[in-house]
C-alpha atoms as a PDB file:
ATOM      1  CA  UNK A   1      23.215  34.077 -89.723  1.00  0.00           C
ATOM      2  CA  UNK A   2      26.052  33.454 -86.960  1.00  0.00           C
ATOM      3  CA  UNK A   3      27.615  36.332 -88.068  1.00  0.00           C
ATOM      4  CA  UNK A   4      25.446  39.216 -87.686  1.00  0.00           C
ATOM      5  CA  UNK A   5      27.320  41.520 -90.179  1.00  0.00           C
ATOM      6  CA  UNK A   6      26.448  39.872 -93.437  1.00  0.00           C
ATOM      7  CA  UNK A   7      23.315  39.530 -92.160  1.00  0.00           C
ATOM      8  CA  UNK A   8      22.646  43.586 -91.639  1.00  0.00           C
ATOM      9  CA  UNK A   9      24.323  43.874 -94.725  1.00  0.00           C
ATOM     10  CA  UNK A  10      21.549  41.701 -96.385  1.00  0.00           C
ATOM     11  CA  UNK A  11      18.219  44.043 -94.390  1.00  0.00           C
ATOM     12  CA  UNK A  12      19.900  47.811 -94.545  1.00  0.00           C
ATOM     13  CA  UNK A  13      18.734  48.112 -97.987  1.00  0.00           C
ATOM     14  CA  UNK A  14      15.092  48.651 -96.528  1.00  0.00           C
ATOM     15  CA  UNK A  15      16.863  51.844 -95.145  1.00  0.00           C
ATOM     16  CA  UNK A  16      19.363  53.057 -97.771  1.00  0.00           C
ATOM     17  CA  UNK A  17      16.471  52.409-100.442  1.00  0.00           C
ATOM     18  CA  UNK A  18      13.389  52.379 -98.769  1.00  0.00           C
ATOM     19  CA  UNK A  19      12.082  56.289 -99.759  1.00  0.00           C
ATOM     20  CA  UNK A  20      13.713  55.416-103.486  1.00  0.00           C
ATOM     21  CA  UNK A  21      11.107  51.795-103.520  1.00  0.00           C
ATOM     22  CA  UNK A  22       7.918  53.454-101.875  1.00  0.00           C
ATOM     23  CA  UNK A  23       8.352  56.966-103.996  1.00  0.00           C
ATOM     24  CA  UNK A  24       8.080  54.219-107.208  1.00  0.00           C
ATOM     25  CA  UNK A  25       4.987  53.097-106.396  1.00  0.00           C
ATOM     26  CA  UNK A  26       3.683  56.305-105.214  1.00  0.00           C
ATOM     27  CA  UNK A  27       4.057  56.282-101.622  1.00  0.00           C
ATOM     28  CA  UNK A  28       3.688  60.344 -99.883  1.00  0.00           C
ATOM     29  CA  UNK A  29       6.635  58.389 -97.279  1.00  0.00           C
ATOM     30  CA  UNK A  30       8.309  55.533 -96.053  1.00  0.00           C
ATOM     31  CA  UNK A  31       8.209  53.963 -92.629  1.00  0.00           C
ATOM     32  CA  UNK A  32      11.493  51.685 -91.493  1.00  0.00           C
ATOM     33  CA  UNK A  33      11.830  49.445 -89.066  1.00  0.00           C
ATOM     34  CA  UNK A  34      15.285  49.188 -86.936  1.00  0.00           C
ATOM     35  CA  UNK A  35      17.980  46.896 -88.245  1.00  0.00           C
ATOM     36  CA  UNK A  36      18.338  45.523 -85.514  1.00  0.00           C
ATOM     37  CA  UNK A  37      17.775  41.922 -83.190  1.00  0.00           C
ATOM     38  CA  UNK A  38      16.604  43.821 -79.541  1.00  0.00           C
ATOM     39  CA  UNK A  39      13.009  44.621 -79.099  1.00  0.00           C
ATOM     40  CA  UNK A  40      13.050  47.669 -77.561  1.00  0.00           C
ATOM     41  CA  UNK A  41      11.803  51.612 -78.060  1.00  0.00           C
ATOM     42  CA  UNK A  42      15.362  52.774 -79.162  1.00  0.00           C
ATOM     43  CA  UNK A  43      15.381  53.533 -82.257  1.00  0.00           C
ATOM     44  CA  UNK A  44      18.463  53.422 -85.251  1.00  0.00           C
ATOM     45  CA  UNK A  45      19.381  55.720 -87.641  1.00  0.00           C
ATOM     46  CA  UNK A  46      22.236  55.850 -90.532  1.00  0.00           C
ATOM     47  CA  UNK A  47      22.354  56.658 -94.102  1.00  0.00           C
ATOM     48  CA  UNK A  48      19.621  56.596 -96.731  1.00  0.00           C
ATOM     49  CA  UNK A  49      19.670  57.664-100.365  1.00  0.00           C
ATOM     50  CA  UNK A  50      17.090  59.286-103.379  1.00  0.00           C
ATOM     51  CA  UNK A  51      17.370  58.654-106.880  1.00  0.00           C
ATOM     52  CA  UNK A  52      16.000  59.947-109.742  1.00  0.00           C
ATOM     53  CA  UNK A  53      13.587  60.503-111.417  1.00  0.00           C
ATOM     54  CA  UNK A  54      11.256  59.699-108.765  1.00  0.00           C
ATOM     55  CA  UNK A  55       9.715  61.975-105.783  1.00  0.00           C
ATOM     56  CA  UNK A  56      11.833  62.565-102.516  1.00  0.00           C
ATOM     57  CA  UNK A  57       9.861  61.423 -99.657  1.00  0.00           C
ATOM     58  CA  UNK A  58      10.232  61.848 -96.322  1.00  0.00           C
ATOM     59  CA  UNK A  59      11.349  58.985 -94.649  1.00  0.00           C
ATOM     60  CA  UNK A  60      11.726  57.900 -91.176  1.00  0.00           C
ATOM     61  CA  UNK A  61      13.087  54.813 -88.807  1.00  0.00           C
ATOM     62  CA  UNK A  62      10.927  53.902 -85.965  1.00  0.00           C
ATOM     63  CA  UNK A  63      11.994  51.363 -82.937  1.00  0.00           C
ATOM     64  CA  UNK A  64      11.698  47.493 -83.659  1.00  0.00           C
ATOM     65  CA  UNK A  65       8.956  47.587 -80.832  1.00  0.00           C
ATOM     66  CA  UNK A  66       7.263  50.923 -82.365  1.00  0.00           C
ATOM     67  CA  UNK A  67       7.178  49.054 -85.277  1.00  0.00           C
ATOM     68  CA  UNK A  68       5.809  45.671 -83.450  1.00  0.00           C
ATOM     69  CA  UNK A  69       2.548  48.364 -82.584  1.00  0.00           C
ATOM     70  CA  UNK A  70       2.241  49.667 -85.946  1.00  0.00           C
ATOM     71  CA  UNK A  71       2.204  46.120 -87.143  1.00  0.00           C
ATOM     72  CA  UNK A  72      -0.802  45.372 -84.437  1.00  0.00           C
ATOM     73  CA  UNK A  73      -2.565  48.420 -85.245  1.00  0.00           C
ATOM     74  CA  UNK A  74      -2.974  48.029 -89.407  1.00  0.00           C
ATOM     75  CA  UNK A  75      -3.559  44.391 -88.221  1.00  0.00           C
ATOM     76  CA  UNK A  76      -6.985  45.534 -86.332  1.00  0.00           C
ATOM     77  CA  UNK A  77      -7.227  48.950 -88.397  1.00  0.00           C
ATOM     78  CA  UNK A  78      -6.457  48.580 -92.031  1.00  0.00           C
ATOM     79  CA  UNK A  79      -7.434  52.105 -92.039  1.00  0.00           C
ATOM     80  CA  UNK A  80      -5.411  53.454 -89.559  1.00  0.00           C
ATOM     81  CA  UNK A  81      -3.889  56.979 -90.066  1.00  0.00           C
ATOM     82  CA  UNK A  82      -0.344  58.031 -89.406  1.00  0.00           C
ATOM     83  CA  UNK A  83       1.312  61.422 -89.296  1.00  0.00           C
ATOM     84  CA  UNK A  84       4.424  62.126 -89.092  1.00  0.00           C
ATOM     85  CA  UNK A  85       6.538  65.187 -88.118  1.00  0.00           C
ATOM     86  CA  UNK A  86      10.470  65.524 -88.662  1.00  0.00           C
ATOM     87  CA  UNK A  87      12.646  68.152 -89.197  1.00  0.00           C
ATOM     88  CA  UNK A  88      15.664  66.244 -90.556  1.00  0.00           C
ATOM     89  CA  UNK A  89      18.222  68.428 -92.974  1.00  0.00           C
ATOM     90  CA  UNK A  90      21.300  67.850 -95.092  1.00  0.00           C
ATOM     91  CA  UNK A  91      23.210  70.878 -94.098  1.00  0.00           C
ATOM     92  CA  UNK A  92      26.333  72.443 -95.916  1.00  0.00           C
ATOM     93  CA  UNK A  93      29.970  70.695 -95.208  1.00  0.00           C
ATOM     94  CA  UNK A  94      32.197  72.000 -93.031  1.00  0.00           C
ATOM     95  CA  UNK A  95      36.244  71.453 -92.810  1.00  0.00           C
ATOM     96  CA  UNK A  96      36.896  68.641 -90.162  1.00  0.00           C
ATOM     97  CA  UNK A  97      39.827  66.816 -89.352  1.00  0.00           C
ATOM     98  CA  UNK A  98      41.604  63.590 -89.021  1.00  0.00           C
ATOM     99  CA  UNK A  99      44.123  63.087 -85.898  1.00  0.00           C
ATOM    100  CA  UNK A 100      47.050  61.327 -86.297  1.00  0.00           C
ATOM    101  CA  UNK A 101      49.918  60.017 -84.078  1.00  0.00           C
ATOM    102  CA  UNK A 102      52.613  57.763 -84.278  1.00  0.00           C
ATOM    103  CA  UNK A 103      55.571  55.856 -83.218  1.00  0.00           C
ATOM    104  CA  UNK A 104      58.237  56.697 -85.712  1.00  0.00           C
ATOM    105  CA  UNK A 105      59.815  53.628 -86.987  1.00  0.00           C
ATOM    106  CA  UNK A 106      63.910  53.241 -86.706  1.00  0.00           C
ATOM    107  CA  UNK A 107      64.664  52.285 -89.559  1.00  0.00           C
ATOM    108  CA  UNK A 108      62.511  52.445 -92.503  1.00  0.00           C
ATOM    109  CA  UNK A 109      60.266  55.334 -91.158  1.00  0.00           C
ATOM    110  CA  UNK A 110      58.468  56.040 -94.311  1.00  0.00           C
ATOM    111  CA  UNK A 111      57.270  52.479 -94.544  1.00  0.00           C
ATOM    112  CA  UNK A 112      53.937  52.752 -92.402  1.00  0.00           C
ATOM    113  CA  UNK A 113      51.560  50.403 -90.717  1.00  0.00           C
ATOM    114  CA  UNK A 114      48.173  52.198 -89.515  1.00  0.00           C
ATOM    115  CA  UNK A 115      45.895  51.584 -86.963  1.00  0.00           C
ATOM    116  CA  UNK A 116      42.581  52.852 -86.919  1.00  0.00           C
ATOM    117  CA  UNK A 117      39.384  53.520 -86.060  1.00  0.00           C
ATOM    118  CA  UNK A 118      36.571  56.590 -87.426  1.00  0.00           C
ATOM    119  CA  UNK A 119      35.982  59.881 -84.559  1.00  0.00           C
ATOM    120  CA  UNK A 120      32.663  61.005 -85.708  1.00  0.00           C
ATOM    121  CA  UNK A 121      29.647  59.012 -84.873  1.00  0.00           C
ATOM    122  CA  UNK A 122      25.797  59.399 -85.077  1.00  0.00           C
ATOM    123  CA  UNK A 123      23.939  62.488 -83.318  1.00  0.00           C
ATOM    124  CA  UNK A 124      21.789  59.650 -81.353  1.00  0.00           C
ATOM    125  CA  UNK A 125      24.716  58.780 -78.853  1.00  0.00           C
ATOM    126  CA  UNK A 126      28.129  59.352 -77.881  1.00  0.00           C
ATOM    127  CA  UNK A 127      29.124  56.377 -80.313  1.00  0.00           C
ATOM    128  CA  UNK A 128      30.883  54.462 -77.798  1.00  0.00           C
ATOM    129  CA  UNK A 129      31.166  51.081 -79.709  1.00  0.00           C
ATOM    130  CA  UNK A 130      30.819  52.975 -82.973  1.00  0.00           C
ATOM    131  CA  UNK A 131      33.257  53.803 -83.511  1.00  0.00           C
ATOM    132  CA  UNK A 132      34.713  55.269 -79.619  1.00  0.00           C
ATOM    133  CA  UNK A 133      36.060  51.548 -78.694  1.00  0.00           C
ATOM    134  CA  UNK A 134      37.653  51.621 -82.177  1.00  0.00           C
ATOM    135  CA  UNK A 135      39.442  54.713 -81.296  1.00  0.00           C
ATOM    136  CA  UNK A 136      40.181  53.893 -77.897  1.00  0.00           C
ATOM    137  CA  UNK A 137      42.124  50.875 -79.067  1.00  0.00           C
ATOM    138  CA  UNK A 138      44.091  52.053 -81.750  1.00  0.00           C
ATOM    139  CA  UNK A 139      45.803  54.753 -79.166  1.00  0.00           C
ATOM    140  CA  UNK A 140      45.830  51.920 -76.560  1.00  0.00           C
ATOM    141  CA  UNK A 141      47.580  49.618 -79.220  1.00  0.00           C
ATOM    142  CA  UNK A 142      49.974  52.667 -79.589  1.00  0.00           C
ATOM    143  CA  UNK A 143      50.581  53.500 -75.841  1.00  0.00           C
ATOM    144  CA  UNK A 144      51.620  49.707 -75.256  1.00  0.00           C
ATOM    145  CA  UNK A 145      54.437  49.197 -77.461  1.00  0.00           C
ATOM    146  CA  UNK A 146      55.724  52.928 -76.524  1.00  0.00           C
ATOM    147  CA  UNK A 147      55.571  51.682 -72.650  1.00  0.00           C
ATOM    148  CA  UNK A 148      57.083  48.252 -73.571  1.00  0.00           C
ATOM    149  CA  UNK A 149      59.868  51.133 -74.874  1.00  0.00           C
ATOM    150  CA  UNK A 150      59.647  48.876 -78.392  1.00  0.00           C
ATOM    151  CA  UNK A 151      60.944  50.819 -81.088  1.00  0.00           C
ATOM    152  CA  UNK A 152      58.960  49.439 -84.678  1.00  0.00           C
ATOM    153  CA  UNK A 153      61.530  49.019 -87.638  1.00  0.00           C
ATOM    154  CA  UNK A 154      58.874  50.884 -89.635  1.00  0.00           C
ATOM    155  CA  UNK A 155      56.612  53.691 -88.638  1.00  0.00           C
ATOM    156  CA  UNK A 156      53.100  52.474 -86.752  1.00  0.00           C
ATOM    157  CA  UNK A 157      50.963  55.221 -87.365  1.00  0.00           C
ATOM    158  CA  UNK A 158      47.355  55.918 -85.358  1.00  0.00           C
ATOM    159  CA  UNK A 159      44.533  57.703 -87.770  1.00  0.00           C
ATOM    160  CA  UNK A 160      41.456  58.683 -86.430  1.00  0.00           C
ATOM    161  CA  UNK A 161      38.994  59.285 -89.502  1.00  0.00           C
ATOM    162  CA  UNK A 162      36.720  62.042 -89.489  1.00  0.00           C
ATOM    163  CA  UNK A 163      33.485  61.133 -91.859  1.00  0.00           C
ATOM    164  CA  UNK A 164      33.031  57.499 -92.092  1.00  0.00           C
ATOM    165  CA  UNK A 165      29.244  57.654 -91.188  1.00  0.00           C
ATOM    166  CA  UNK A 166      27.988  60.279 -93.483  1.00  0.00           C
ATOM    167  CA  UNK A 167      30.637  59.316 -96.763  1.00  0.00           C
ATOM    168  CA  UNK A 168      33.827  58.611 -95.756  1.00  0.00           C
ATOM    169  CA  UNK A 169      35.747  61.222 -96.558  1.00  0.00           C
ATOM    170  CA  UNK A 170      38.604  61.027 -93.924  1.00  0.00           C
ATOM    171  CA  UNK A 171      39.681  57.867 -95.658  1.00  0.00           C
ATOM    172  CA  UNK A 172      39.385  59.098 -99.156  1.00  0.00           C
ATOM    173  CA  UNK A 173      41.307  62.506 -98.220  1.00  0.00           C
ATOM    174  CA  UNK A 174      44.043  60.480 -96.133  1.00  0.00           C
ATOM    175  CA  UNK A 175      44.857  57.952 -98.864  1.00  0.00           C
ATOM    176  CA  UNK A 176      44.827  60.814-101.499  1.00  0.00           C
ATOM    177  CA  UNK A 177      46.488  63.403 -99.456  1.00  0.00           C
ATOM    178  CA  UNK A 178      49.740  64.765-101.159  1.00  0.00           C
ATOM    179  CA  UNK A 179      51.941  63.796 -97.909  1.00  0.00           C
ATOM    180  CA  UNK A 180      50.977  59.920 -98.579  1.00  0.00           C
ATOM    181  CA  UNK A 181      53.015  60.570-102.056  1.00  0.00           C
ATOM    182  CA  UNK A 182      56.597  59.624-100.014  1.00  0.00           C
ATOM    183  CA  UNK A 183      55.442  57.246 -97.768  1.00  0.00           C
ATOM    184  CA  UNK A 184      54.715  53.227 -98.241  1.00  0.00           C
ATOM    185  CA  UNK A 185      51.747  52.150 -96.565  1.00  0.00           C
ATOM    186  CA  UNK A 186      51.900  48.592 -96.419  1.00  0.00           C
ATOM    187  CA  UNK A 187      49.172  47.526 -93.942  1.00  0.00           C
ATOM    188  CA  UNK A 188      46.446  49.203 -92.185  1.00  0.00           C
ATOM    189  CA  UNK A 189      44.395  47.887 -89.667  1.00  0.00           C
ATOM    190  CA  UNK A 190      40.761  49.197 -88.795  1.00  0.00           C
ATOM    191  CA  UNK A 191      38.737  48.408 -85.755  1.00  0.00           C
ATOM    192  CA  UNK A 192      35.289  49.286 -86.649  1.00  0.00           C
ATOM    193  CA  UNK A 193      33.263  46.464 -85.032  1.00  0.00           C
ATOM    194  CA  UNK A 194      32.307  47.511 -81.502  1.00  0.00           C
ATOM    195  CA  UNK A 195      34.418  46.721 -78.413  1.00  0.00           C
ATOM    196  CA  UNK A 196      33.447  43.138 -77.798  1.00  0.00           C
ATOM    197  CA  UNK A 197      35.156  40.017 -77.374  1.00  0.00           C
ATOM    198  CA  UNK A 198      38.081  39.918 -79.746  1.00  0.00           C
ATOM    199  CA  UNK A 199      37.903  36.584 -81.751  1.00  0.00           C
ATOM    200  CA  UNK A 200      40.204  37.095 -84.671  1.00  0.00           C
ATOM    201  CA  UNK A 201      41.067  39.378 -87.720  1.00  0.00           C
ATOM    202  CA  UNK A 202      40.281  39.362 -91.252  1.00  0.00           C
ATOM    203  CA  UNK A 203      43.079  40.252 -93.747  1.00  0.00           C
ATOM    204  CA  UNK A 204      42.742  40.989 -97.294  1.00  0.00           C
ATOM    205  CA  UNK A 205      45.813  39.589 -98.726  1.00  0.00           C
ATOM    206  CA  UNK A 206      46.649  36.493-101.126  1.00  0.00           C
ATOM    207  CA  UNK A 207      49.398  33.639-101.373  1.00  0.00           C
ATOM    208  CA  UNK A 208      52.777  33.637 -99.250  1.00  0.00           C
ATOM    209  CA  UNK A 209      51.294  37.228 -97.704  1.00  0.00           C
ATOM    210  CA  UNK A 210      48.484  35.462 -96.108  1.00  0.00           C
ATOM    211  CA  UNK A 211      50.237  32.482 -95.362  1.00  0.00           C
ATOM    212  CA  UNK A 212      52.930  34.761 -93.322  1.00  0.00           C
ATOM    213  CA  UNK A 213      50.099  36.825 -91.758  1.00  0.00           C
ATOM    214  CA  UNK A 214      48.026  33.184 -90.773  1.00  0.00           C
ATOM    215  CA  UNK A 215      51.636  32.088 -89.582  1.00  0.00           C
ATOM    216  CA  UNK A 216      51.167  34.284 -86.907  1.00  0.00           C
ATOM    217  CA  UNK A 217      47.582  32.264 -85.238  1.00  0.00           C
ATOM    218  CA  UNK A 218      49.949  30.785 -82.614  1.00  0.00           C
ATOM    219  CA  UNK A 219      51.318  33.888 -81.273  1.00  0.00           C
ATOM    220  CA  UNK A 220      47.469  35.736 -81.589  1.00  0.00           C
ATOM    221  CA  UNK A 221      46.058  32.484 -79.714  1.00  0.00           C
ATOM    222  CA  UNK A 222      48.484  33.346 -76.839  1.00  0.00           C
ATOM    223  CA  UNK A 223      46.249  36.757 -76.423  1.00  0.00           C
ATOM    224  CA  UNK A 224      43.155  35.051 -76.778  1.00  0.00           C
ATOM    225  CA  UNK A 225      42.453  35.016 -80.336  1.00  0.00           C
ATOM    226  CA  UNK A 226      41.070  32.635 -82.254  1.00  0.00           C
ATOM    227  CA  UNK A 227      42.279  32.775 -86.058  1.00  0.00           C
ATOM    228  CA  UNK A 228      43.528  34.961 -88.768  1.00  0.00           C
ATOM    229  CA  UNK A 229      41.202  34.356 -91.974  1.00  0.00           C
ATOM    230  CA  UNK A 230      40.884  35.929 -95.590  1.00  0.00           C
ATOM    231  CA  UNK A 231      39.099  38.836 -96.558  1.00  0.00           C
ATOM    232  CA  UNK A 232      39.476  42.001 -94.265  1.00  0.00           C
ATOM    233  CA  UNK A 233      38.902  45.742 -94.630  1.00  0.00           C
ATOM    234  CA  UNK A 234      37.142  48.595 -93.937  1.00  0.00           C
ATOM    235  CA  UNK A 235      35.111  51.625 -95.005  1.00  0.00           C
ATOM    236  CA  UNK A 236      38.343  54.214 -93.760  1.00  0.00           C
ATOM    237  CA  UNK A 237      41.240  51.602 -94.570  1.00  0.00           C
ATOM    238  CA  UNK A 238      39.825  50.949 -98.283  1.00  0.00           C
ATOM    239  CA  UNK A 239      40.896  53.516 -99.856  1.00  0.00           C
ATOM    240  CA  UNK A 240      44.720  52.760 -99.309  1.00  0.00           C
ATOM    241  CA  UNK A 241      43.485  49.228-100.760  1.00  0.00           C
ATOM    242  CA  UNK A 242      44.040  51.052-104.127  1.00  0.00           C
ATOM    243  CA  UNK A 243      47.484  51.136-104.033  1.00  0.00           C
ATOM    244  CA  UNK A 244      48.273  47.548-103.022  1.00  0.00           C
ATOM    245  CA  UNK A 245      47.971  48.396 -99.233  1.00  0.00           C
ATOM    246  CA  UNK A 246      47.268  44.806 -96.712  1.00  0.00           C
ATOM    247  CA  UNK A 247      44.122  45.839 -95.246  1.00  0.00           C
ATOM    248  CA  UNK A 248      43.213  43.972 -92.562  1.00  0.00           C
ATOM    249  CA  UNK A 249      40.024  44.290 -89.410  1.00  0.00           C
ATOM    250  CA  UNK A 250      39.375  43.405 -85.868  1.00  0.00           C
ATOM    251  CA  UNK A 251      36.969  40.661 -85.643  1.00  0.00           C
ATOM    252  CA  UNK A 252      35.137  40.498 -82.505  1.00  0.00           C
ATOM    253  CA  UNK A 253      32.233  38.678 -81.100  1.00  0.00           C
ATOM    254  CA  UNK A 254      29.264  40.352 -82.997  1.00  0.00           C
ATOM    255  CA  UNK A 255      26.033  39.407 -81.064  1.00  0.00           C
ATOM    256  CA  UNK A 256      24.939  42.424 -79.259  1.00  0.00           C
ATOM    257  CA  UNK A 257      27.017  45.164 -81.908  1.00  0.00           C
ATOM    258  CA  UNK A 258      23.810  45.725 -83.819  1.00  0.00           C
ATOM    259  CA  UNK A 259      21.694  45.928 -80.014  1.00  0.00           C
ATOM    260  CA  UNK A 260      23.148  49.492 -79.644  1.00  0.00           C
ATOM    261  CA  UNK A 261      24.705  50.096 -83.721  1.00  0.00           C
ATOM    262  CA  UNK A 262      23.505  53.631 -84.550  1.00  0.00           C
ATOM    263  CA  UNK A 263      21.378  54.174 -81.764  1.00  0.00           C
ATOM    264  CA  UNK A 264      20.910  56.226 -78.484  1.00  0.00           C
ATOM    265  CA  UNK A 265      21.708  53.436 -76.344  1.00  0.00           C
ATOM    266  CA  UNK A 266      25.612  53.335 -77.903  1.00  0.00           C
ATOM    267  CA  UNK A 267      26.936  55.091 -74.455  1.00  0.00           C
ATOM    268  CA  UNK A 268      29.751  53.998 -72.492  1.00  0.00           C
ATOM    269  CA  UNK A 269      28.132  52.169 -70.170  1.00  0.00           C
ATOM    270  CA  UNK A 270      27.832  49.535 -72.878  1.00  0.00           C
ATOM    271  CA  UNK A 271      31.393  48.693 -73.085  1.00  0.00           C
ATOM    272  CA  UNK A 272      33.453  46.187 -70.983  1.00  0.00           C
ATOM    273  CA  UNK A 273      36.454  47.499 -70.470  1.00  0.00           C
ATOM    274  CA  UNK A 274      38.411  43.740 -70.106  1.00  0.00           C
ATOM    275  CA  UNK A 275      36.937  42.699 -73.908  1.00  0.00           C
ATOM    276  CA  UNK A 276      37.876  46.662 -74.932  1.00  0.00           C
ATOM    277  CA  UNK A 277      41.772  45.919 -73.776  1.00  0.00           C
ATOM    278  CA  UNK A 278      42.075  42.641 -75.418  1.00  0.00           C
ATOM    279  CA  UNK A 279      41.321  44.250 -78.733  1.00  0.00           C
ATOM    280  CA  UNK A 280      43.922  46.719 -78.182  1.00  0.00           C
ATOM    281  CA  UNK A 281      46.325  44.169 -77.055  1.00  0.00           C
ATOM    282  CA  UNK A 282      46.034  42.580 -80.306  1.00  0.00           C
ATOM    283  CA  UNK A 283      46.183  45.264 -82.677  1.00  0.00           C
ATOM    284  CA  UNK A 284      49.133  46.160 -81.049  1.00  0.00           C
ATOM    285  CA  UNK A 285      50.632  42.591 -81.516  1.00  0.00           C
ATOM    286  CA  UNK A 286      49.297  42.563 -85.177  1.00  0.00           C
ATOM    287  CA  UNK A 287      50.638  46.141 -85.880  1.00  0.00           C
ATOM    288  CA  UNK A 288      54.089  45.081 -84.227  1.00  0.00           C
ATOM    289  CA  UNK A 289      54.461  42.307 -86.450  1.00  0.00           C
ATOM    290  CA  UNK A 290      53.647  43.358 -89.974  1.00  0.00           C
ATOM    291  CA  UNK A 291      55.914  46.820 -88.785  1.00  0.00           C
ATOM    292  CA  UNK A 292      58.962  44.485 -87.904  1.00  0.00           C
ATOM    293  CA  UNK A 293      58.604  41.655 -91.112  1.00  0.00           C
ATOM    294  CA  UNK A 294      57.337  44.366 -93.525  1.00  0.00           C
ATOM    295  CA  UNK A 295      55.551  43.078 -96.989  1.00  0.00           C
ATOM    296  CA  UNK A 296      57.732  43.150-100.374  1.00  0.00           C
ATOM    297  CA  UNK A 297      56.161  45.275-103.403  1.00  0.00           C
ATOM    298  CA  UNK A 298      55.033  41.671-104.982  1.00  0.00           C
ATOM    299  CA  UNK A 299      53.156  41.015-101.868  1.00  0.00           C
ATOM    300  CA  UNK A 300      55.669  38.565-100.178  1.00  0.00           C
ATOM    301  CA  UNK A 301      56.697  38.754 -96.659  1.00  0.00           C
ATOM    302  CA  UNK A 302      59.962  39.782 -95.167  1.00  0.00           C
ATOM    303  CA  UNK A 303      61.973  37.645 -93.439  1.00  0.00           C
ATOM    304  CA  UNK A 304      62.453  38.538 -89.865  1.00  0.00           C
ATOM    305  CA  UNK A 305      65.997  38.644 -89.108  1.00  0.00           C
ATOM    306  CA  UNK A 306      66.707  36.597 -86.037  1.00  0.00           C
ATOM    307  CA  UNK A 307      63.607  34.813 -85.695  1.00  0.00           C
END
């Protein structure tokens, strides 16, 4: 697949499942190999679930060239043993916290535009594309229009959501949260994609909405976009999705995301800082927009006065 998301999407279930298939056919564990295209010893981690009735086994991910080995071996030893040693836990939640900021909008400041990425990130790594970059970009996005001195008709707000990887609670508890009860959210944008080349975004809207939001290719093109095409979201931004909220991502180039996704090898290092800057340039552009046209209840776009 050219786009490497739906194809993940399509192989993760060997993790998220895997124990829950072997433990049905009476496996003692269950051995996964990496989603993901490199061939190296790093190996990726991420969520996995048991169901009942049947036995919870342990299970473990080993590298995609660990796994090339194992492979070899059973090929010349179908009676190869392995053993294997973890001490992996689910341990008792703890309060954590979103962190918010915004740029208060002048004059209808409890209509609100987010931008976003998720804080936490696997123990592997310092999550630099996942979801750091996101992060990074969504205060960068905020720091531009504040040193352009642009003051937003409506409120542009910055979220940081604590929880994404192991549930997503940030985004539940922000949607739900008694101080969203008199406020409008009407778009939220999510950058949860890694901090590569930005090539366009994906929105989740319908009819004269998207044909507004698609009106605005020209002026993303000038940035170095490419396009503005349906269906957009995220695992933090869906919640608000409930309530009629635009919810719109960051599209970048995904070829090498999935090299470092979930791994040790998501560090810094790993991130150009020229691609990480033209994603915040365009969130910024993106959240500028929707903040100065607005959306109507019904979905329709404002008209901008004066443009």
């Amino acid at each position: 697949m050219i786009d490497t998301f739906p194809a993940y999407g399509g192989a993760v279930a060997q993790r998220s499942g895997g124990a829950v298939a072997a433990a049905k056919v009476g496996a003692v564990a269950a051995v996964v190999r990496s989603v993901s295209l490199a061939i190296n010893d790093d190996p990726h981690t991420g969520t996995m679930d048991y169901g009942p009735p049947v036995p919870k086994i342990p299970a473990v991910t080993i590298s995609t060239a660990a796994a090339d080995r194992l492979d070899a071996l059973l090929q010349s030893d179908p009676d190869a043993r392995l053993f294997i040693r973890t001490s992996c836990a689910t341990l008792p939640p703890v309060t954590s916290h979103n962190v918010m900021g915004e740029l208060t909008g002048s004059e209808k400041p409890d209509e609100v535009v987010v931008v976003g990425g998720h804080i936490d990130s696997w123990d592997l790594s310092v999550g630099a594309h996942d979801d750091g970059a996101g992060c990074a970009q969504s205060i960068e996005a905020l720091r531009l229009l504040r040193e352009l001195g642009l003051k937003p008709k409506r409120t542009i707000r910055v979220v940081l959501y604590m929880d994404e990887e192991n549930g997503g609670s940030g985004g539940r508890d922000y949607a739900r949260s008694e101080n969203r009860k008199a406020e409008r959210h009407i778009a939220a944008i999510e950058s949860d994609r890694g901090g590569f080349l930005p090539l366009g975004f994906g929105v989740s809207a319908t009819g004269a909405m998207l044909a507004r939001i698609r009106s605005w290719e020209p002026l993303m093109q000038k940035i170095g976009l490419q396009w503005i095409r349906p269906g957009g979201g995220g695992v933090d931004i869906g919640p608000l999705g409930e309530s009629g909220t635009v919810l719109i991502d960051l599209v970048p180039d995904s070829q090498r995301y999935f090299d470092v996704h979930h791994s040790g090898i998501d560090t810094l290092d790993k991130v150009n800082s020229r691609e990480l800057q033209l994603g915040a340039n365009a969130m910024a552009l993106m959240g500028w927009l929707l903040a100065e046209d607005g959306v109507t209840s019904s979905g329709t776009p404002r008209t901008a006065p004066g443009r």
